[in-house]
Protein backbone atom coordinates (compact mmCIF):
# COMPACT_ATOMS: atom_id res chain seq x y z
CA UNK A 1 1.28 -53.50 -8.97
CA UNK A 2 4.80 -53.51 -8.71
CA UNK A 3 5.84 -51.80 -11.31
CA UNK A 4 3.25 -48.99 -10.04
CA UNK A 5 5.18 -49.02 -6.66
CA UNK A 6 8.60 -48.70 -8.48
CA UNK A 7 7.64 -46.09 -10.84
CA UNK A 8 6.44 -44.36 -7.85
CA UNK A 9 9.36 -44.54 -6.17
CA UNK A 10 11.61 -43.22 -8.33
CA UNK A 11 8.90 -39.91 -9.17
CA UNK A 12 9.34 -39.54 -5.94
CA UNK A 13 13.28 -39.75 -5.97
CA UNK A 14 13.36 -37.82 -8.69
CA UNK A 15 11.12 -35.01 -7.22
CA UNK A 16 13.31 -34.83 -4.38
CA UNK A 17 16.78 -34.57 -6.01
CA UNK A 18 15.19 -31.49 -8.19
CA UNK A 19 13.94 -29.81 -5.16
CA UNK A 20 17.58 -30.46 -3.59
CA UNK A 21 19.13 -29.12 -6.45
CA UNK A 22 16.79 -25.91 -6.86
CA UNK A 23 17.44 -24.54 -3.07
CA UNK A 24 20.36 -22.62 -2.41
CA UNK A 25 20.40 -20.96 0.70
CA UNK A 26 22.72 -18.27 1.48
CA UNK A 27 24.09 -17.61 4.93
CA UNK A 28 25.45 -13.80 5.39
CA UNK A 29 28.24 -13.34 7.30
CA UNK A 30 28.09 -11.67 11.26
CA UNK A 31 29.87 -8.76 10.21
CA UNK A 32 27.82 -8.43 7.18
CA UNK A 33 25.08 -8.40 9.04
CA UNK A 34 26.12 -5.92 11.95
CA UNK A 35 27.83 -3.70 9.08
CA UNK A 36 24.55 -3.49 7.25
CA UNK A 37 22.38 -2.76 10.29
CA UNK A 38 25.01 -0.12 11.71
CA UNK A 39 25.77 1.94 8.87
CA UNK A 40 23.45 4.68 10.12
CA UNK A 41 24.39 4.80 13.39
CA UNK A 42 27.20 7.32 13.15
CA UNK A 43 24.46 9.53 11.82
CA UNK A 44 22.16 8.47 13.72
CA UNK A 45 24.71 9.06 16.87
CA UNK A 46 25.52 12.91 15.54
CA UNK A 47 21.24 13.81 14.81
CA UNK A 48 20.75 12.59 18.66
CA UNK A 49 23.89 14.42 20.11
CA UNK A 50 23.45 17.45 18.64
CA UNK A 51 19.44 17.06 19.03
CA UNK A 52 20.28 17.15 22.95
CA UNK A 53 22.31 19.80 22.81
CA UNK A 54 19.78 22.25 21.35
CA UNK A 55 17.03 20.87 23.47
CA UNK A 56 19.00 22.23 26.53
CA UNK A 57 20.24 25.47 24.61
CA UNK A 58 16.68 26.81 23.72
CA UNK A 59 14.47 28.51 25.82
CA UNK A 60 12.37 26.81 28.13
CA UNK A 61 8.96 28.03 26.25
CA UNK A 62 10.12 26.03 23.37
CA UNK A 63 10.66 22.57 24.72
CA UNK A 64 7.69 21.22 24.40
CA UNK A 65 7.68 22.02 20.57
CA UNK A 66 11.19 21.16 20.42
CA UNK A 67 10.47 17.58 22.21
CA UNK A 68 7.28 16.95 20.11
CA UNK A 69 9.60 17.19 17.10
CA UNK A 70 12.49 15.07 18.18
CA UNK A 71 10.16 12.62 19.64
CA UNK A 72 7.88 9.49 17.95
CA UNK A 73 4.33 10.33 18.79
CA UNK A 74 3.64 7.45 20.83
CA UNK A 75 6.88 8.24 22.87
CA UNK A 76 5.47 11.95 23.06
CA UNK A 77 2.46 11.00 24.63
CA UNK A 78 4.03 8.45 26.52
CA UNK A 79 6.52 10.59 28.37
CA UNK A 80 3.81 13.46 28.78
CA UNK A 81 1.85 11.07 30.40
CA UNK A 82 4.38 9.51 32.42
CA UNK A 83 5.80 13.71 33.69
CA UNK A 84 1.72 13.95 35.00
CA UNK A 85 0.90 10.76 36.57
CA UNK A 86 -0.96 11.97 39.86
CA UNK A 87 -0.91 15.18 39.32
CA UNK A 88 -3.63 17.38 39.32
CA UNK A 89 -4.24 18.23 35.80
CA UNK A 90 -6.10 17.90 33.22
CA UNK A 91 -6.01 14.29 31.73
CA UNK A 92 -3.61 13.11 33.87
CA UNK A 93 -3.04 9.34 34.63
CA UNK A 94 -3.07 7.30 37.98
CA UNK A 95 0.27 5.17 38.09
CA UNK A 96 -1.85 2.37 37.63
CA UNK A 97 -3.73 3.63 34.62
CA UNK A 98 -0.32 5.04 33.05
CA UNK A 99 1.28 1.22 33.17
CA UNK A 100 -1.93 -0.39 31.90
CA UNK A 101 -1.86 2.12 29.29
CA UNK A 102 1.91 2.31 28.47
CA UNK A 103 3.20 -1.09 29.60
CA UNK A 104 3.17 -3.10 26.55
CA UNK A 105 4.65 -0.85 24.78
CA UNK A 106 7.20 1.34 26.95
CA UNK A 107 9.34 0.42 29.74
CA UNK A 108 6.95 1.88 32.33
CA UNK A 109 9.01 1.60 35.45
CA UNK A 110 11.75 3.24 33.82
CA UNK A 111 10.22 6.64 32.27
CA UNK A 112 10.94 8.99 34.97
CA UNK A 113 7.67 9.49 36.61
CA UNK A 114 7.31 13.37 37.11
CA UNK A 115 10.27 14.17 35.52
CA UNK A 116 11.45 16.17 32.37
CA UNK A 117 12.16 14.62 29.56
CA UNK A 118 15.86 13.54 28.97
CA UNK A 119 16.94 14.56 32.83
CA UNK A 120 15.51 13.83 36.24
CA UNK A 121 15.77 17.57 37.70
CA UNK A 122 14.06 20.61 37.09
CA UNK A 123 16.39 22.66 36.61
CA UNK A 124 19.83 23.05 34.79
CA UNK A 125 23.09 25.03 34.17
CA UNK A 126 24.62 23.39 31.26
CA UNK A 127 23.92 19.94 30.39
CA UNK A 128 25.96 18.13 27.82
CA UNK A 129 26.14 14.56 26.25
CA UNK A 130 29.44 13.50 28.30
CA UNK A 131 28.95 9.51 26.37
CA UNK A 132 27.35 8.39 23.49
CA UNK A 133 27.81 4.79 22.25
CA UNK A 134 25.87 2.84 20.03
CA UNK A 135 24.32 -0.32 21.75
CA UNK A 136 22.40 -2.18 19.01
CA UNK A 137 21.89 -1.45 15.58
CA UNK A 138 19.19 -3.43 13.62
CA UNK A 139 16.72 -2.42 10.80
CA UNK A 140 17.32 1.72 11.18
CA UNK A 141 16.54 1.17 15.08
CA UNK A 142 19.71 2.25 17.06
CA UNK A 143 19.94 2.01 20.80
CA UNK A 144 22.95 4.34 22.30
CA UNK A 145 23.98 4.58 26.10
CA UNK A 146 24.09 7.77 27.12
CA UNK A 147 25.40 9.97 29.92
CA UNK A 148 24.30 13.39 30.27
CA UNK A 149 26.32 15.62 32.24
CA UNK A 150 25.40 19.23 34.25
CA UNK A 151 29.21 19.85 35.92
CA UNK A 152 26.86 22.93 37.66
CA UNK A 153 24.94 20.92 39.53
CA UNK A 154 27.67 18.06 39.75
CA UNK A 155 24.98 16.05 38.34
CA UNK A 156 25.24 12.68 35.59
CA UNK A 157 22.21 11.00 33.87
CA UNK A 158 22.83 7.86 33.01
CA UNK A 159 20.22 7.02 30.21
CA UNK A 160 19.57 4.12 27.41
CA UNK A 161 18.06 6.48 24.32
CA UNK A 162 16.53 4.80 21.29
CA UNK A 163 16.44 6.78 17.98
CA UNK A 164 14.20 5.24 15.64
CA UNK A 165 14.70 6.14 11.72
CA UNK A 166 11.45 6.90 9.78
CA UNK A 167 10.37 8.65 6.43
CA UNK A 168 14.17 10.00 6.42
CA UNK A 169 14.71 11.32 9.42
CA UNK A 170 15.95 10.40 13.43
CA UNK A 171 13.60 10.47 16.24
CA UNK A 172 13.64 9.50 19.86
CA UNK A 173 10.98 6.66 20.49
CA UNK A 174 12.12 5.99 24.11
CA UNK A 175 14.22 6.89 27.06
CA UNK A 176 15.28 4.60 29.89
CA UNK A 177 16.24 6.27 32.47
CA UNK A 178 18.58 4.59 35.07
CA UNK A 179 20.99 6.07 38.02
């Protein structure tokens, strides 16, 4: 019986020291890591800039086209939902419905309820990006702080944009809008 126990012991020791031996675990550096996850982002920084920019430049007829394309679906649907809450038309949302709806997915108190997309006013002069910084950079998901600038109207928007990278190319999957 001893002998059992022993030999037991040492198949077990044995085991052990191969498993020990076998792992090798790899630790990449921070600045790997944030190098790797922020390569993009300068492009990522110049598709959302210069997607702005033409937003604002076309002609009013074409913004919703223009924002369907520059947009993630979801965040499409969100922020049309979020521009009609109470209103009367068609398919609108009560404020209630449009957080139960939206809420897990979208920062629902900050999507500028009846509001255009990108800016809180109606109307414009000549908005420009004034700031755009990257805030986070992690698995072709880039988060940028923006500030949005109509000298016209002596008007800033201060906004937190996420651009989302998918089947090789940018798109906006939220706006947070904050003043």
């Amino acid at each position: 019986m001893k002998k059992i126990i022993i030999a037991s012991l040492f198949l077990i020791v044995s085991c052990k020291e191969a498993v020990k031996n076998e792992i090798k675990i790899t630790n990449p550096t921070i600045n790997g890591v944030v190098a790797d996850n922020s390569k993009g982002a300068p492009e990522a920084k110049k598709w959302l800039e210069n997607s702005i920019v033409s937003y604002f430049k076309a002609d009013i007829s074409e913004h919703q086209k223009i924002m369907k394309d520059i947009t993630t679906k979801d965040y499409y649907e969100f922020k049309t939902d979020a521009t009609n809450v109470d209103l009367d038309v068609d398919g609108s949302l009560t404020l209630k419905e449009f957080q139960e709806k939206w809420g897990d997915k979208y920062d629902a108190n900050s999507a500028g309820i009846n509001t255009g997309f990108l800016i809180s006013a109606q109307d414009w002069i000549h908005v420009e990006v004034r700031k755009c910084e990257v805030m986070a950079a992690l698995n072709n998901v880039y988060t940028f702080n923006v500030v949005l600038a109509d000298d016209g109207f002596k008007a800033n928007y201060f906004r937190k944009i996420k651009v989302i990278k998918e089947n090789d190319r940018f798109l906006i999957d939220e706006v947070i809008e904050s003043n």
